[in-house]
PDB file of N, CA and C in Angstrom:
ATOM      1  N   UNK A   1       0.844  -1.171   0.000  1.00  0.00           N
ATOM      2  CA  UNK A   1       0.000   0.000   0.000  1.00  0.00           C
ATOM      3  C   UNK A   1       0.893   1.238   0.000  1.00  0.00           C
ATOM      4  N   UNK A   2       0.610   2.350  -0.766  1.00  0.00           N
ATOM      5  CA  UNK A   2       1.574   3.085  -1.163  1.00  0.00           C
ATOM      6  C   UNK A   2       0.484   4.419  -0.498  1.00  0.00           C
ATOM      7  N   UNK A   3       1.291   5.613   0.556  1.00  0.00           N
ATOM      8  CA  UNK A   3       1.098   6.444   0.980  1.00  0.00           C
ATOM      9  C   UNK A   3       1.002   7.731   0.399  1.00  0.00           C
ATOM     10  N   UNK A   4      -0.542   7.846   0.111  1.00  0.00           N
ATOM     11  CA  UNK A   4      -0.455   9.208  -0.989  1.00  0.00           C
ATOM     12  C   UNK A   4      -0.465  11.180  -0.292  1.00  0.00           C
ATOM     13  N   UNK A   5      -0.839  10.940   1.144  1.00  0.00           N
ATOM     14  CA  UNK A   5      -1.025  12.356   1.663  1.00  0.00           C
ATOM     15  C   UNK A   5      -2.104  12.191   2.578  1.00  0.00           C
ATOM     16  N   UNK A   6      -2.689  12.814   3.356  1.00  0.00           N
ATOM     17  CA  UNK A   6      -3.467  13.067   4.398  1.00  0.00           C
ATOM     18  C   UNK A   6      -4.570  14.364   4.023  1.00  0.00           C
ATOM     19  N   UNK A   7      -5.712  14.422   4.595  1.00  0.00           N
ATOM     20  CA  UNK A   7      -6.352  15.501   4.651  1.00  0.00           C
ATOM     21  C   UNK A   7      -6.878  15.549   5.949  1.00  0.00           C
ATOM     22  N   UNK A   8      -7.767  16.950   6.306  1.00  0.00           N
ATOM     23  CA  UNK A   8      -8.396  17.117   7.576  1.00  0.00           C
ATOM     24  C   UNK A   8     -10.351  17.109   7.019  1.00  0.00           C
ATOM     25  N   UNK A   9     -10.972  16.732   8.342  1.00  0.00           N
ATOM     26  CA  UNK A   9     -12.202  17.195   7.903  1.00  0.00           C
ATOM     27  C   UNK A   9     -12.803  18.262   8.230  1.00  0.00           C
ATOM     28  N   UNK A  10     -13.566  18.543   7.668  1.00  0.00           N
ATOM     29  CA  UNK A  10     -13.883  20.269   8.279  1.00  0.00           C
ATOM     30  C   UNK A  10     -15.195  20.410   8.621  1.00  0.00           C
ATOM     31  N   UNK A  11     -15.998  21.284   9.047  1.00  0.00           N
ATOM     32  CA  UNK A  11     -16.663  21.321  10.461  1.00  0.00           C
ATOM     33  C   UNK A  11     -17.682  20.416   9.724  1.00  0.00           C
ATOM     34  N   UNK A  12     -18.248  20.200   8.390  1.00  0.00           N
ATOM     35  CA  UNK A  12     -19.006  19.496   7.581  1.00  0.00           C
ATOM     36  C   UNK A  12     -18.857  17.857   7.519  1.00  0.00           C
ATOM     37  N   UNK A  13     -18.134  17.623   8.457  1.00  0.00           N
ATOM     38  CA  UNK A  13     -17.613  16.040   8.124  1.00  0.00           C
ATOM     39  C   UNK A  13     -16.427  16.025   6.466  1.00  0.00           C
ATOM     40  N   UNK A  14     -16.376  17.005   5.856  1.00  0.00           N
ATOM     41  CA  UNK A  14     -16.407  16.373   4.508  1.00  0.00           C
ATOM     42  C   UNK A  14     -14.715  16.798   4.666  1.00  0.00           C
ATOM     43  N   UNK A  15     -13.827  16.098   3.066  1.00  0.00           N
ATOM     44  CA  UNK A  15     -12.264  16.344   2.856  1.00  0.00           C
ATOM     45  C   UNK A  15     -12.366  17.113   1.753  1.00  0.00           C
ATOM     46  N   UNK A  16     -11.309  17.396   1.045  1.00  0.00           N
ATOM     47  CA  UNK A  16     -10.905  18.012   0.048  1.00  0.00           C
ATOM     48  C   UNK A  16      -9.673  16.926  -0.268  1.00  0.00           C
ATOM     49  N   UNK A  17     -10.056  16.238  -1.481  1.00  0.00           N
ATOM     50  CA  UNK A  17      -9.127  15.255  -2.260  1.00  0.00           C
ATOM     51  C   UNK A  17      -8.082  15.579  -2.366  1.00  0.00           C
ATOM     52  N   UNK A  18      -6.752  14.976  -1.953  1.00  0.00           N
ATOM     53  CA  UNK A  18      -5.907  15.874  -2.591  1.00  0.00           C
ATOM     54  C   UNK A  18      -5.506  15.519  -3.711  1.00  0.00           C
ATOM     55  N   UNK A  19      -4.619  16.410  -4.426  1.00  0.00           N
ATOM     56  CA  UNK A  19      -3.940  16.270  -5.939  1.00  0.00           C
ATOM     57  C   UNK A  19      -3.657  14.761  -6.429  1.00  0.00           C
ATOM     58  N   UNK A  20      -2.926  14.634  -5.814  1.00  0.00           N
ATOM     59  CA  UNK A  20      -2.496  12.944  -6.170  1.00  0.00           C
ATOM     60  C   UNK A  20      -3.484  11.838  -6.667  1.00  0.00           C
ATOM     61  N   UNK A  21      -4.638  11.930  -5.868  1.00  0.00           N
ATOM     62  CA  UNK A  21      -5.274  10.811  -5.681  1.00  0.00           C
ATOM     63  C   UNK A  21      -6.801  11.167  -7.174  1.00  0.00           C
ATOM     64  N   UNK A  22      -6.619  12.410  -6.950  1.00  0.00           N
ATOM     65  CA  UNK A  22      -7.542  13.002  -8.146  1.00  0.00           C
ATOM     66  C   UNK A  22      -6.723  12.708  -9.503  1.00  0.00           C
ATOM     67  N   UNK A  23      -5.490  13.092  -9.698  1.00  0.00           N
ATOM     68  CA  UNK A  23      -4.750  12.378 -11.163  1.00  0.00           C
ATOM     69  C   UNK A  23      -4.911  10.799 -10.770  1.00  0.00           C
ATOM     70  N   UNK A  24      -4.769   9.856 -10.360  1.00  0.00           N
ATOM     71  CA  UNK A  24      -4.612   8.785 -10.190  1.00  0.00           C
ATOM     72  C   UNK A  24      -5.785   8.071 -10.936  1.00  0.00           C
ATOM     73  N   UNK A  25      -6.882   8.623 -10.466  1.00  0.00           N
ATOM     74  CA  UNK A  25      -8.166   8.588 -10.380  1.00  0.00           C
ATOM     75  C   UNK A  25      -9.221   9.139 -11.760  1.00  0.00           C
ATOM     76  N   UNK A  26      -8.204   9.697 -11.978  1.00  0.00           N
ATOM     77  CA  UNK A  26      -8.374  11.107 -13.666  1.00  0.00           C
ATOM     78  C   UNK A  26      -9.652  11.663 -13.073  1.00  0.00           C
ATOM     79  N   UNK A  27      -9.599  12.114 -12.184  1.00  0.00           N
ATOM     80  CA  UNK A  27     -11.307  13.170 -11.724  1.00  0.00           C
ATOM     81  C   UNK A  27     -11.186  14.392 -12.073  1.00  0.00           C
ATOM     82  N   UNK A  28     -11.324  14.927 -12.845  1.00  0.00           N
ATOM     83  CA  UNK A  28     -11.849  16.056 -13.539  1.00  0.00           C
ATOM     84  C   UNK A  28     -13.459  17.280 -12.539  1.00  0.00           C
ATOM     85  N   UNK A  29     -13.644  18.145 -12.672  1.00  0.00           N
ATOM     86  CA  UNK A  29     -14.620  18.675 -11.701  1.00  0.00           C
ATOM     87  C   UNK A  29     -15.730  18.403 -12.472  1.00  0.00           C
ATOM     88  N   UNK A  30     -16.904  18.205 -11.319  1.00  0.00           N
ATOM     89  CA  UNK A  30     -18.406  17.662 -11.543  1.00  0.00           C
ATOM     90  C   UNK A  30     -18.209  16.088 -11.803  1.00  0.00           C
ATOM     91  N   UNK A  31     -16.651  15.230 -11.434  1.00  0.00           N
ATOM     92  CA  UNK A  31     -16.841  14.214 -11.604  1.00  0.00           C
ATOM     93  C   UNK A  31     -17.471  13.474 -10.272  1.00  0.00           C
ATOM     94  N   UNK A  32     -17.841  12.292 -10.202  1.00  0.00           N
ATOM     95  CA  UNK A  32     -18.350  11.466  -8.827  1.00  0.00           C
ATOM     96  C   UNK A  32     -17.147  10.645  -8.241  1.00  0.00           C
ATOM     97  N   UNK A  33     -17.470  10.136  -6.909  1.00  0.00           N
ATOM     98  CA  UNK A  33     -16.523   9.603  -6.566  1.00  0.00           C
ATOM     99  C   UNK A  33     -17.687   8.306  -5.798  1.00  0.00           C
ATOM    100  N   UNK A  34     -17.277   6.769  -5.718  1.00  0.00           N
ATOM    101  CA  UNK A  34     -18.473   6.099  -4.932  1.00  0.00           C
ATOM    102  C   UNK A  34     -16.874   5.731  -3.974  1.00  0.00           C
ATOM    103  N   UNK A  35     -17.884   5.351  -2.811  1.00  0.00           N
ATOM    104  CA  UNK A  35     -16.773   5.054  -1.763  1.00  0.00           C
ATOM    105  C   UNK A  35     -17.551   3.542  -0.915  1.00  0.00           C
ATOM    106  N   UNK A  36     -16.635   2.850  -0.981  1.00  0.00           N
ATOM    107  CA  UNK A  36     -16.973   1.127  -0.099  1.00  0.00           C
ATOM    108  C   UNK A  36     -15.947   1.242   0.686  1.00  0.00           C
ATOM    109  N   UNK A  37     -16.583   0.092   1.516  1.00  0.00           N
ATOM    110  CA  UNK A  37     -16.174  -0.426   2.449  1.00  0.00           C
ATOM    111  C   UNK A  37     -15.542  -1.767   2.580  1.00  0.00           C
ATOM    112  N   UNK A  38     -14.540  -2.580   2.932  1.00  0.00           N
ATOM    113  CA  UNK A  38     -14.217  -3.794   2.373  1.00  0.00           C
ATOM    114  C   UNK A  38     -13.112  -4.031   3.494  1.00  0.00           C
ATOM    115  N   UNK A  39     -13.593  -5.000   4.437  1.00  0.00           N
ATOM    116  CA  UNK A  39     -12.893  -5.634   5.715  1.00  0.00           C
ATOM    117  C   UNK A  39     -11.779  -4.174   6.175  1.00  0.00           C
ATOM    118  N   UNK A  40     -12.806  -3.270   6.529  1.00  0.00           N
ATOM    119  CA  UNK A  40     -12.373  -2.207   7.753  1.00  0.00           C
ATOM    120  C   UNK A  40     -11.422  -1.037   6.346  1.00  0.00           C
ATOM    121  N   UNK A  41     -11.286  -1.217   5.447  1.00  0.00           N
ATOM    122  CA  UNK A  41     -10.642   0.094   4.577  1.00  0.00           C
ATOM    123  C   UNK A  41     -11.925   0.515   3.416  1.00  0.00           C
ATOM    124  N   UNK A  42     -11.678   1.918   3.818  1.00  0.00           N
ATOM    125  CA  UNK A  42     -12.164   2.575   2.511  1.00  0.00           C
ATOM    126  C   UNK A  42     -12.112   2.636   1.326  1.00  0.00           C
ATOM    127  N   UNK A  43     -12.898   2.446  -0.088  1.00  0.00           N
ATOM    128  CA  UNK A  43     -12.345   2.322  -1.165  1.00  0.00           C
ATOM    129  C   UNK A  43     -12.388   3.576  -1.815  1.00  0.00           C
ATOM    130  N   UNK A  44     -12.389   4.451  -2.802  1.00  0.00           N
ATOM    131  CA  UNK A  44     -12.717   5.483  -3.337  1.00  0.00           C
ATOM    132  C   UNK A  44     -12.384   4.849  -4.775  1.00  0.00           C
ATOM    133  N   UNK A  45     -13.586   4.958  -5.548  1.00  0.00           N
ATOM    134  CA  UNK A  45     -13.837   4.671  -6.814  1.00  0.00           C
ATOM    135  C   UNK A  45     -14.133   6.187  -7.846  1.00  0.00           C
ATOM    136  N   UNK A  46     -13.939   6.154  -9.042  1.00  0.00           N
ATOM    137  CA  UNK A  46     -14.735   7.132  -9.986  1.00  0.00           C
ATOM    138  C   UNK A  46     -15.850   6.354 -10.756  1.00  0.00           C
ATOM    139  N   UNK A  47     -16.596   7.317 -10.329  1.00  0.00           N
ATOM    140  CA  UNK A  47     -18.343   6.743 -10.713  1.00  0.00           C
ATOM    141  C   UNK A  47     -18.158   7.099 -12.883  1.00  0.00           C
ATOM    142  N   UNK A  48     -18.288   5.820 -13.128  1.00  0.00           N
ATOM    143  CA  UNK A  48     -18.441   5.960 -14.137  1.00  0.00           C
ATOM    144  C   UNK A  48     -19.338   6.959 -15.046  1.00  0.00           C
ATOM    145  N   UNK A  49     -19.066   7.153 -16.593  1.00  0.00           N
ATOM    146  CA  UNK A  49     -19.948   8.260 -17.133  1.00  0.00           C
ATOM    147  C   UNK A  49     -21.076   6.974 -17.822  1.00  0.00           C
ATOM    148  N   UNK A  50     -21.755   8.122 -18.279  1.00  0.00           N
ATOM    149  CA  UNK A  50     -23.280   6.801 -18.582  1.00  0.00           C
ATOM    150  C   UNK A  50     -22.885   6.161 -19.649  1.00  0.00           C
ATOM    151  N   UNK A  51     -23.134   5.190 -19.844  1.00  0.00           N
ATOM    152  CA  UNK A  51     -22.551   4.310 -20.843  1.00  0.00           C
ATOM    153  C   UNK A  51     -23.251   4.564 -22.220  1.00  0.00           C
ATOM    154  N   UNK A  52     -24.041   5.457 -22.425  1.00  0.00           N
ATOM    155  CA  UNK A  52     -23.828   5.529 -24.136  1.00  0.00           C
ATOM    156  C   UNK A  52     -22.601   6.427 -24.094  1.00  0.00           C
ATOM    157  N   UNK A  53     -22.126   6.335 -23.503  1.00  0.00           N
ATOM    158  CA  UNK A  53     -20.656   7.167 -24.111  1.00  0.00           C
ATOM    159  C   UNK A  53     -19.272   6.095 -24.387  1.00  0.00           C
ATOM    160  N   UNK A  54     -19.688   5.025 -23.307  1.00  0.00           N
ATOM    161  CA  UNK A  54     -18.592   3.924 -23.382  1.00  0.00           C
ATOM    162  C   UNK A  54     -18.628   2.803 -24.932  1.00  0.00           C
ATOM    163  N   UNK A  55     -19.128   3.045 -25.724  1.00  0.00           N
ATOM    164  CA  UNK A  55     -18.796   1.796 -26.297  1.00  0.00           C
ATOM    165  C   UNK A  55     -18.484   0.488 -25.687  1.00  0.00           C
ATOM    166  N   UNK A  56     -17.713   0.003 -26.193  1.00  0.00           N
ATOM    167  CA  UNK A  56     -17.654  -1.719 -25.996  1.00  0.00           C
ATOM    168  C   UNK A  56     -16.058  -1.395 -24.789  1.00  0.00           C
ATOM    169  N   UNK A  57     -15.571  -0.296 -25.143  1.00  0.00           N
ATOM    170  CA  UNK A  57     -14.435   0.141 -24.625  1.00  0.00           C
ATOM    171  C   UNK A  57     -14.481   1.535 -23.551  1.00  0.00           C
ATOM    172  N   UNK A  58     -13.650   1.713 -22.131  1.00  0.00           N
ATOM    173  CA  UNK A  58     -13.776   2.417 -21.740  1.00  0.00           C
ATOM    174  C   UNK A  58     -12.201   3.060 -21.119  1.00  0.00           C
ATOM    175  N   UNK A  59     -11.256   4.196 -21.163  1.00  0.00           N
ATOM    176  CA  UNK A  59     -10.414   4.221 -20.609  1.00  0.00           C
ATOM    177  C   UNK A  59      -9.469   2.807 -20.716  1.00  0.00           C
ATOM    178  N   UNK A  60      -9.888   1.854 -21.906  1.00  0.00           N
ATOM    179  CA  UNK A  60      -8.366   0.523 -21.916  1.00  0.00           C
ATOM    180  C   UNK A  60      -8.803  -0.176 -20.980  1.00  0.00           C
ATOM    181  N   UNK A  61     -10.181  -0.213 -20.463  1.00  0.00           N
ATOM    182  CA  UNK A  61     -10.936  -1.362 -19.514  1.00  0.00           C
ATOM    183  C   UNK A  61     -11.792  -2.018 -20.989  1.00  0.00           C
ATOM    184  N   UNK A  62     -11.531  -3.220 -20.327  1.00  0.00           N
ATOM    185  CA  UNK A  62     -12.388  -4.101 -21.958  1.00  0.00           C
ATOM    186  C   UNK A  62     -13.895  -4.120 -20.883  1.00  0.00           C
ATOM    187  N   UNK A  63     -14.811  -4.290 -21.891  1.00  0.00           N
ATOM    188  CA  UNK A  63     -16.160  -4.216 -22.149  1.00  0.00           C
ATOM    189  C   UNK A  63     -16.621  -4.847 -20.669  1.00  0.00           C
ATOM    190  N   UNK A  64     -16.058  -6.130 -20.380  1.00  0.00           N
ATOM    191  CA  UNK A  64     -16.068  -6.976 -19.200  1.00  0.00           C
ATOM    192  C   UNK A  64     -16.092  -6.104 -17.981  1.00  0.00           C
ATOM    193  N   UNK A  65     -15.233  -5.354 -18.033  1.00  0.00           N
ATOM    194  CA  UNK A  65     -14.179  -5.145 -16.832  1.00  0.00           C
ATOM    195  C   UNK A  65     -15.398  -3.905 -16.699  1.00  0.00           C
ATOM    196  N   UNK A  66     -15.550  -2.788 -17.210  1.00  0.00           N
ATOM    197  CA  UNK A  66     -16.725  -1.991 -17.498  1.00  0.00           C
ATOM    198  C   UNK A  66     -17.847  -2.126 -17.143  1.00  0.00           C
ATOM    199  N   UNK A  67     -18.278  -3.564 -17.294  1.00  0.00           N
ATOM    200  CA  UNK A  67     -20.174  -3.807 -17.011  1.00  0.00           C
ATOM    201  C   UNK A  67     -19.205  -4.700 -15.309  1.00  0.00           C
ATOM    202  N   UNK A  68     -18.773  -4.909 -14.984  1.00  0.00           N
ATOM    203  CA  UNK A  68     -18.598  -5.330 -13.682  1.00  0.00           C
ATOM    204  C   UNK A  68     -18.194  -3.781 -12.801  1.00  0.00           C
ATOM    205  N   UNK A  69     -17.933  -2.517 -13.504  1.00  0.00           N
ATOM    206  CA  UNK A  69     -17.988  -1.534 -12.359  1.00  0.00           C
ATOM    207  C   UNK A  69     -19.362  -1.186 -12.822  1.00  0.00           C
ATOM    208  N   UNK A  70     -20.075  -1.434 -13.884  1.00  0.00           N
ATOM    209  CA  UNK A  70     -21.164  -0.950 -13.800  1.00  0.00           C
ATOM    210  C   UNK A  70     -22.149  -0.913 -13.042  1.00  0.00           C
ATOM    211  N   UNK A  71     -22.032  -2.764 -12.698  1.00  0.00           N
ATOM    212  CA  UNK A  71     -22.853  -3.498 -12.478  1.00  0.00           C
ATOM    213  C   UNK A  71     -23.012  -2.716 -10.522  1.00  0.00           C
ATOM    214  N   UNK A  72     -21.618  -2.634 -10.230  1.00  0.00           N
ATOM    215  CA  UNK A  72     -21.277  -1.717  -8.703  1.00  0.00           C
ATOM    216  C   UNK A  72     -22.217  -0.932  -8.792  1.00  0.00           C
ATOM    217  N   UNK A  73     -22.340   0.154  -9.836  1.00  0.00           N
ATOM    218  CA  UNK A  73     -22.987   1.151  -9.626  1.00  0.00           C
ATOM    219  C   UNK A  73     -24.183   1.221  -9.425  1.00  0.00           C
ATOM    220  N   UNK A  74     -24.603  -0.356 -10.218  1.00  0.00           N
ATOM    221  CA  UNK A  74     -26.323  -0.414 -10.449  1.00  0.00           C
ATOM    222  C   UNK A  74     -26.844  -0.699  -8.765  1.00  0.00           C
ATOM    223  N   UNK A  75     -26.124  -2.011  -8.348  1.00  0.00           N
ATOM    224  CA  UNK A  75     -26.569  -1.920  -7.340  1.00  0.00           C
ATOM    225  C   UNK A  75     -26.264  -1.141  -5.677  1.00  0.00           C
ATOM    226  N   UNK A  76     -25.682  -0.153  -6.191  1.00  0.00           N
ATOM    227  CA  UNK A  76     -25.727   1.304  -5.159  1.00  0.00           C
ATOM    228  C   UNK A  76     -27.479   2.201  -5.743  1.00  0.00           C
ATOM    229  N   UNK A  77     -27.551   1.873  -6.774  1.00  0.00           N
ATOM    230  CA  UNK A  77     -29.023   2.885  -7.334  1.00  0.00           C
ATOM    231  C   UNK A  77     -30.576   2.815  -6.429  1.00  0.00           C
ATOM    232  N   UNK A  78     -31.190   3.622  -6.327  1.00  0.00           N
ATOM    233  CA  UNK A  78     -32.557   3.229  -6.370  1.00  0.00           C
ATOM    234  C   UNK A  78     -33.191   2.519  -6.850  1.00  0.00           C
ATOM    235  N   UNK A  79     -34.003   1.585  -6.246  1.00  0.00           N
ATOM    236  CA  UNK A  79     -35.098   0.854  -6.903  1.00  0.00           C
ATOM    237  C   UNK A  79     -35.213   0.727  -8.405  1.00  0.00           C
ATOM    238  N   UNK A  80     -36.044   1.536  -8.173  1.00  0.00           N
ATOM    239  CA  UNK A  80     -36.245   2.147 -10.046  1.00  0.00           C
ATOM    240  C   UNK A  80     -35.559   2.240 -11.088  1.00  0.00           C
ATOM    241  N   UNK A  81     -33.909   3.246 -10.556  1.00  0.00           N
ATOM    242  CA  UNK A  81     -33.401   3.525 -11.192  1.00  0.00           C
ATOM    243  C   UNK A  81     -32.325   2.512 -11.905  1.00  0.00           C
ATOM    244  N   UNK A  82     -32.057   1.272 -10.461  1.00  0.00           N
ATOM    245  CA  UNK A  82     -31.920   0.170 -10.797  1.00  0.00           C
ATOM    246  C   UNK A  82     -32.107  -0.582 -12.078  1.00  0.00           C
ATOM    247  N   UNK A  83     -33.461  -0.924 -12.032  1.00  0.00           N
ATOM    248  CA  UNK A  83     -34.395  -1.983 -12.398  1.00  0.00           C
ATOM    249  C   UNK A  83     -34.286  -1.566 -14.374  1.00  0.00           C
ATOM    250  N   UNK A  84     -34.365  -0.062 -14.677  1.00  0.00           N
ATOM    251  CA  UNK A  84     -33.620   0.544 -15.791  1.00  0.00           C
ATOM    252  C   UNK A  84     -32.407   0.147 -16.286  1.00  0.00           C
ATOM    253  N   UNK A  85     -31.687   1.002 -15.313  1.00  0.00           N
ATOM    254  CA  UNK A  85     -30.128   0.604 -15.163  1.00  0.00           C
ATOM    255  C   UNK A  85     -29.496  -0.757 -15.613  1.00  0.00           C
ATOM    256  N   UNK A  86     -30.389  -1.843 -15.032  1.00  0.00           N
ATOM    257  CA  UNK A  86     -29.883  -3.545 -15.499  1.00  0.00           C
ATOM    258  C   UNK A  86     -30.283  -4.143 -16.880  1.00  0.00           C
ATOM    259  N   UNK A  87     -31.716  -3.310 -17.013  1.00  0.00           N
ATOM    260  CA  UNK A  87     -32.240  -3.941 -17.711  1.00  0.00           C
ATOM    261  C   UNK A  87     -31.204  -3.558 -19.409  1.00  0.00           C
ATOM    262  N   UNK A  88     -30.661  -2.082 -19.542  1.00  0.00           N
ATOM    263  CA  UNK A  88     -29.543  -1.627 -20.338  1.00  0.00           C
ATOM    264  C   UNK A  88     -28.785  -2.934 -20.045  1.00  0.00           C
ATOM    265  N   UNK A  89     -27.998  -3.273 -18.655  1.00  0.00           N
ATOM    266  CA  UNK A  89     -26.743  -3.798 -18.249  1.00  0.00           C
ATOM    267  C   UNK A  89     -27.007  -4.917 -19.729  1.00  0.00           C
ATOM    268  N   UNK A  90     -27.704  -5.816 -19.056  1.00  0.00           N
ATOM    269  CA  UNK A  90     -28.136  -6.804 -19.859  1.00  0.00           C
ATOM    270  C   UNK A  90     -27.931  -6.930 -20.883  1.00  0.00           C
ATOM    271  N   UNK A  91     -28.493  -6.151 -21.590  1.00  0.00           N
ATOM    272  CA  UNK A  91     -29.139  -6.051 -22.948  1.00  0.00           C
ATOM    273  C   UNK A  91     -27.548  -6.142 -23.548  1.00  0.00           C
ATOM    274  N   UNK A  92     -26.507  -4.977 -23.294  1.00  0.00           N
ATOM    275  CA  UNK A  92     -25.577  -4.932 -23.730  1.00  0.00           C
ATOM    276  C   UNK A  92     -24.587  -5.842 -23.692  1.00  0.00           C
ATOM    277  N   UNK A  93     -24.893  -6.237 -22.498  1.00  0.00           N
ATOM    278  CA  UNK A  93     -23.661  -7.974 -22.294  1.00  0.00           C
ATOM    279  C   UNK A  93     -23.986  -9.003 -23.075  1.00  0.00           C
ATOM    280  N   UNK A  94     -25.648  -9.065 -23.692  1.00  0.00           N
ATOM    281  CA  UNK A  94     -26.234  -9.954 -24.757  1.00  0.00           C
ATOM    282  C   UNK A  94     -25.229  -9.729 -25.577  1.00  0.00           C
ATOM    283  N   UNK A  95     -25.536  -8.427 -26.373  1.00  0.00           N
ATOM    284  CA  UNK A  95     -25.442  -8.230 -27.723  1.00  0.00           C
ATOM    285  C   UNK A  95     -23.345  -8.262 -27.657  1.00  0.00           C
ATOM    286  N   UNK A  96     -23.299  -7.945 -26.672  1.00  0.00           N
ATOM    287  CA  UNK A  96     -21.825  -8.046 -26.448  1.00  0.00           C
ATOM    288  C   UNK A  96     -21.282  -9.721 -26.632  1.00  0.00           C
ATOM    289  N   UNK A  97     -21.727 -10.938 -25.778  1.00  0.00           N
ATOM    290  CA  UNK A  97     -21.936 -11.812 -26.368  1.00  0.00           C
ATOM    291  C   UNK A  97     -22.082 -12.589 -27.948  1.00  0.00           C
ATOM    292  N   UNK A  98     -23.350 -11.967 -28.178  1.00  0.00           N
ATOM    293  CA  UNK A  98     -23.568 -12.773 -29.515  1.00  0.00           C
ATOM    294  C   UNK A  98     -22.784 -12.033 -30.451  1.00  0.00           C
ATOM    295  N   UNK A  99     -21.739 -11.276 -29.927  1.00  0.00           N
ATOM    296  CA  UNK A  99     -20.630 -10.601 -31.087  1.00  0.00           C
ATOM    297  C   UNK A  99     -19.792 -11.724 -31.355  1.00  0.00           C
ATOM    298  N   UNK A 100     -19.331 -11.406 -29.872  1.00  0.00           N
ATOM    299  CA  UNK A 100     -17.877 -12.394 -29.549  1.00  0.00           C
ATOM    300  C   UNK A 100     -18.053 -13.755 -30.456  1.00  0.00           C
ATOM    301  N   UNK A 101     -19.493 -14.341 -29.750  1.00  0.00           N
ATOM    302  CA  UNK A 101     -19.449 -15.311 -30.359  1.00  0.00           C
ATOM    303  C   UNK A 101     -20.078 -15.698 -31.912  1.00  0.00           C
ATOM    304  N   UNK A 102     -20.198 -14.886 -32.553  1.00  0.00           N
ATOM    305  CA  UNK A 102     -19.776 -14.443 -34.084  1.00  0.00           C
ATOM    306  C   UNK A 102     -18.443 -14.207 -34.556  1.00  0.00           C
ATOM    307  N   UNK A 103     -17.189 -13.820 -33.602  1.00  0.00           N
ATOM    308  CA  UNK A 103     -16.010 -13.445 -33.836  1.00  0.00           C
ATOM    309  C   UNK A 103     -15.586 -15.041 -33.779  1.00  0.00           C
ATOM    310  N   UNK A 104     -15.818 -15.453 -32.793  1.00  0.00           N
ATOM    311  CA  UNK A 104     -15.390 -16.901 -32.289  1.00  0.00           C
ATOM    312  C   UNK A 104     -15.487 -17.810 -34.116  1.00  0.00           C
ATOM    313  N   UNK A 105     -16.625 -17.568 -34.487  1.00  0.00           N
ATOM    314  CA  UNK A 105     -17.522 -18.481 -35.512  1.00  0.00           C
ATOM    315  C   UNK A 105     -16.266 -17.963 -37.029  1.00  0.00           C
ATOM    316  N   UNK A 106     -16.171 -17.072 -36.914  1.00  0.00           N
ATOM    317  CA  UNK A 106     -15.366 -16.173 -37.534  1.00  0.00           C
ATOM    318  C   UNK A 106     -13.880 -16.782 -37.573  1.00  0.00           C
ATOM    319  N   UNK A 107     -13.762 -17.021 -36.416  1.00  0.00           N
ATOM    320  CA  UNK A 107     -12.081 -17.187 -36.150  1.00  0.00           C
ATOM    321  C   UNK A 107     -12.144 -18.871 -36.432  1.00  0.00           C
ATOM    322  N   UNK A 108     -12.971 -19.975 -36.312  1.00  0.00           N
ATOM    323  CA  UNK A 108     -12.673 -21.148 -35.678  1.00  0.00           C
ATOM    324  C   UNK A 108     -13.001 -21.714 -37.604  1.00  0.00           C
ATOM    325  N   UNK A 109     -13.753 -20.642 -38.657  1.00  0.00           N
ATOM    326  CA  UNK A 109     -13.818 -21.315 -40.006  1.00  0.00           C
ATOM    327  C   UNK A 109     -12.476 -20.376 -40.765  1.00  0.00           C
ATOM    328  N   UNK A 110     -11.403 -20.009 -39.720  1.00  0.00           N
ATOM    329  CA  UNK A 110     -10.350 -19.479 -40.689  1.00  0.00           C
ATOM    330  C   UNK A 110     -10.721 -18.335 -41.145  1.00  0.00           C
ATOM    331  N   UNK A 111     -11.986 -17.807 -41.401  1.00  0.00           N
ATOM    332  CA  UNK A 111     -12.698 -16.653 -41.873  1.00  0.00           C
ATOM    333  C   UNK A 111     -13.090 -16.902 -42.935  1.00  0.00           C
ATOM    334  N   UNK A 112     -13.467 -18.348 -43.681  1.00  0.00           N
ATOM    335  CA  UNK A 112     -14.396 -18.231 -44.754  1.00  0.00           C
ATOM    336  C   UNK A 112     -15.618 -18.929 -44.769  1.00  0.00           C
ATOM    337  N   UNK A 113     -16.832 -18.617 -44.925  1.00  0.00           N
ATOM    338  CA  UNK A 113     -17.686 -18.631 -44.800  1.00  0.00           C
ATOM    339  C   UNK A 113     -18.649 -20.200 -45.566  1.00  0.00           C
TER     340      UNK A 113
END
């Protein structure tokens, strides 16, 4: 575990990030931050942007790696916003699927048809 700096809290409970951990993190302003908990340490995550912006690719995270922080996010959501939220998740890990495995079909006849 590598020691990035300290902050104080102020009369609000709240910190002010410091530098380091915001490049690390690539947080930019108006970005989110989600924070867990995991056997007694804090995590600090960047809340992903909505995924019609991600493609199949996000930041050099493959598609996988992407719908598993997604999937974090969904279930931090509301009810509702949830139940939306998955029903996208889904849909896209389908069609993400029946790619691959068109690529697969693709790759395993040499590529001719």
């Amino acid at each position: 575990m590598q020691f990035l700096g300290s902050v104080r809290l102020d009369g609000s409970k709240r910190i002010t990030l410091i530098k380091e951990v915001a490049e690390i993190l690539e947080l930019g302003p108006q970005d989110h931050v989600m924070f867990y908990i995991d056997n007694g340490e804090v995590i600090l995550r960047r809340v992903l942007p909505e995924s019609e912006k991600n493609g199949i690719r996000y930041n050099n995270d493959s598609f996988w790696e992407w719908a598993r922080k997604r999937q974090i996010e969904i279930d931090m959501m509301p009810p509702e916003q949830a139940e939306v939220a998955q029903a996208d998740l889904d849909e896209r890990k389908d069609s993400v699927r029946d790619l691959e495995e068109e690529m697969r079909k693709l790759g395993s006849n040499g590529g001719s048809s």
